[in-house]
Protein backbone atom coordinates (compact mmCIF):
# COMPACT_ATOMS: atom_id res chain seq x y z
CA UNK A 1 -40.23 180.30 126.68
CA UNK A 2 -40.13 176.73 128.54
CA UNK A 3 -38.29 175.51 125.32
CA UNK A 4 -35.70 178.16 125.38
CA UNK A 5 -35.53 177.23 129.56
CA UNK A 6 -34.88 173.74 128.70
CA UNK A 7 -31.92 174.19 126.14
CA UNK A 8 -30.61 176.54 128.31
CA UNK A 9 -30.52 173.58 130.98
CA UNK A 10 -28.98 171.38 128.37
CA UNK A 11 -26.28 173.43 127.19
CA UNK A 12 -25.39 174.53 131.22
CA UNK A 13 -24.80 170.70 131.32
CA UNK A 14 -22.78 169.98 128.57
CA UNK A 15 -20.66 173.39 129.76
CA UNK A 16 -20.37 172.44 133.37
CA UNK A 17 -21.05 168.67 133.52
CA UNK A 18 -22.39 167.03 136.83
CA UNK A 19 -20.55 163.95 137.87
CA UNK A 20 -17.68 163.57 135.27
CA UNK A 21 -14.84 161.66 136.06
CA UNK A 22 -14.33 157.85 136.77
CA UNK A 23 -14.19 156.34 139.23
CA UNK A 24 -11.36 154.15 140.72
CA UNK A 25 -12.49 150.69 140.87
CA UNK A 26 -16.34 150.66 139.79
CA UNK A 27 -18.39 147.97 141.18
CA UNK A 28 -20.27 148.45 137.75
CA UNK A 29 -19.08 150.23 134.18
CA UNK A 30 -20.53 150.06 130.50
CA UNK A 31 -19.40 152.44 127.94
CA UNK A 32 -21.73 153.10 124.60
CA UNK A 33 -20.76 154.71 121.57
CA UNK A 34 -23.11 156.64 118.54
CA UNK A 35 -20.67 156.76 115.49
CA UNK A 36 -23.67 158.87 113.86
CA UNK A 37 -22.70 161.40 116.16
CA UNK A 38 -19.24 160.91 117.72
CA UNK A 39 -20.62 160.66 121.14
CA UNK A 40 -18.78 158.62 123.64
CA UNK A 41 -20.10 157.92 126.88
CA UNK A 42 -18.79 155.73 129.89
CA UNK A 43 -21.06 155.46 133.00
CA UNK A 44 -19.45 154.23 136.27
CA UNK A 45 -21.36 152.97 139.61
CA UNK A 46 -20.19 152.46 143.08
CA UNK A 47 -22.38 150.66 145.63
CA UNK A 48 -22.57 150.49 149.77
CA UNK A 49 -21.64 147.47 151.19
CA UNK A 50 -24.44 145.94 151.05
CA UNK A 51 -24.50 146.47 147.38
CA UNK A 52 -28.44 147.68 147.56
CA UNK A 53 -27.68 151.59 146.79
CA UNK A 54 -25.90 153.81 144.41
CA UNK A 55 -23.09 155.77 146.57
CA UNK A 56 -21.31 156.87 143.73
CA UNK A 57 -22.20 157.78 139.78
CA UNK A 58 -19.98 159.31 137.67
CA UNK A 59 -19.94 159.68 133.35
CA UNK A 60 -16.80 160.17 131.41
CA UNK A 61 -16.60 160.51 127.37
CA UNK A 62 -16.87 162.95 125.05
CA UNK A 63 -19.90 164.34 122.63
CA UNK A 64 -22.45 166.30 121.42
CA UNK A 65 -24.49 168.92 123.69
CA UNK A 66 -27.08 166.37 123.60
CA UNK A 67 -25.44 163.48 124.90
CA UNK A 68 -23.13 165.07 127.25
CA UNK A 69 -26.33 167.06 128.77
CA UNK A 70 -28.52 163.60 129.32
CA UNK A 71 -25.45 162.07 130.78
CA UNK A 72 -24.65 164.71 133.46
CA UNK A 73 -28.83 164.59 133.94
CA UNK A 74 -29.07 161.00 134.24
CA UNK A 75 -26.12 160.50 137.02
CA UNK A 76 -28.09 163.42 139.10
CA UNK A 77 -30.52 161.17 138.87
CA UNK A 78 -28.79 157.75 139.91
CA UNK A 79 -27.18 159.63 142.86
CA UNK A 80 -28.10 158.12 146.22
CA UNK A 81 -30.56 155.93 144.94
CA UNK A 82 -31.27 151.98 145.29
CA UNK A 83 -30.10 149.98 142.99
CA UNK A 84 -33.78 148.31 142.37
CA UNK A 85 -34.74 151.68 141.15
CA UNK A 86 -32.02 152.67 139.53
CA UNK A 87 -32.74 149.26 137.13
CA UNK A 88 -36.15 150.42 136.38
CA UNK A 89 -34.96 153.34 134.92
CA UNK A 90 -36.41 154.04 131.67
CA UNK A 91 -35.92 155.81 128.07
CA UNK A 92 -38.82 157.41 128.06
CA UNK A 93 -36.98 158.59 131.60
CA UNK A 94 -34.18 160.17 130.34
CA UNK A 95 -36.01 161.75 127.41
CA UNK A 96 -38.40 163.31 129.55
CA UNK A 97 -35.35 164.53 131.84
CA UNK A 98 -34.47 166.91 128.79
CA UNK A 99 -38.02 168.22 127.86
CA UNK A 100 -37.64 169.18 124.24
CA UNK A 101 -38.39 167.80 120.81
CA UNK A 102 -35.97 165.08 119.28
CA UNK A 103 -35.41 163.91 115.81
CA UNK A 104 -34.69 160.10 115.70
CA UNK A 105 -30.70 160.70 115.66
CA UNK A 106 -30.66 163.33 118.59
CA UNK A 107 -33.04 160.33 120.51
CA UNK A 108 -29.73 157.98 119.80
CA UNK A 109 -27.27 161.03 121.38
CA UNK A 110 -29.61 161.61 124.19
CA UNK A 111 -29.80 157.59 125.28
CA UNK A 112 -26.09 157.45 124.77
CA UNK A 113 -25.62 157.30 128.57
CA UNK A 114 -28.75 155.75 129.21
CA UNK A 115 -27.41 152.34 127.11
CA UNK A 116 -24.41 152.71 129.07
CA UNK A 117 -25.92 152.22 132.09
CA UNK A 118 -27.78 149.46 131.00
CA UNK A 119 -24.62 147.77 130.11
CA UNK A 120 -23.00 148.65 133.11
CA UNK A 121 -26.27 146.88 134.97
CA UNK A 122 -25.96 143.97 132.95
CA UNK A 123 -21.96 143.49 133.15
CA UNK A 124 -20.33 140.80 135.84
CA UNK A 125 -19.41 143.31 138.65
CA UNK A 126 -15.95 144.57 138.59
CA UNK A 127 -14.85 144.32 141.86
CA UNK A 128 -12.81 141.18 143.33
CA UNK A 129 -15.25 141.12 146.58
CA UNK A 130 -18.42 140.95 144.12
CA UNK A 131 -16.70 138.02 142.01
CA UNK A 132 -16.48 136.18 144.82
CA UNK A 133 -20.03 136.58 146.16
């Protein structure tokens, strides 16, 4: 029954997707692809001014259930938060997030979004005000 809970959960995600969009002028963006699957995931980030806290996360792209569904679930999960902890966000994070078995290429789908953060984390900042400080 909890399995059947949880793919309901994923496919409500993939159907009605939290947080999709960009947005206009990211302070942070990294985009990851899986050509095993087709999945295509960009994740945006907006800080507050005092660049310590995530005011804005959204995910654009296109994919499988999988990836689309770990996505939407791991922007929920950036919302609002510090940027410290947002960075110590893990795989074993996001995989936990969707609470059902994975073969080793649905693993690749569902961390989609999760590399895309990570490149977005480790990109220079987009914004003129953040290339300048």
């Amino acid at each position: 029954m909890a399995y059947d809970m949880y793919q309901e959960r994923i496919l409500q995600h993939y159907r009605t997707p939290q947080n999709f969009g960009q947005i206009d002028h990211p302070d942070y963006s990294g985009e990851e692809s899986n050509p095993l699957c087709g999945d295509h995931i960009r994740i945006d980030l907006k800080l507050d001014p005092g660049h310590s806290k995530v005011i804005e996360v959204k995910f654009s792209g296109d994919g499988c259930a999988i990836s689309m569904a770990s996505a939407s679930m791991l922007t929920q999960k950036l919302a609002g938060q510090p940027l410290a902890t947002v960075e110590k966000v893990s795989r074993d994070d996001v995989l936990q997030m969707l609470s059902i078995p994975l073969s080793p290429v649905r693993v690749k789908c569902a961390l989609t979004g999760f590399t895309a953060l990570g490149r977005a984390l480790h990109a220079e900042p987009q914004t003129a005000e953040h290339a300048q400080g």
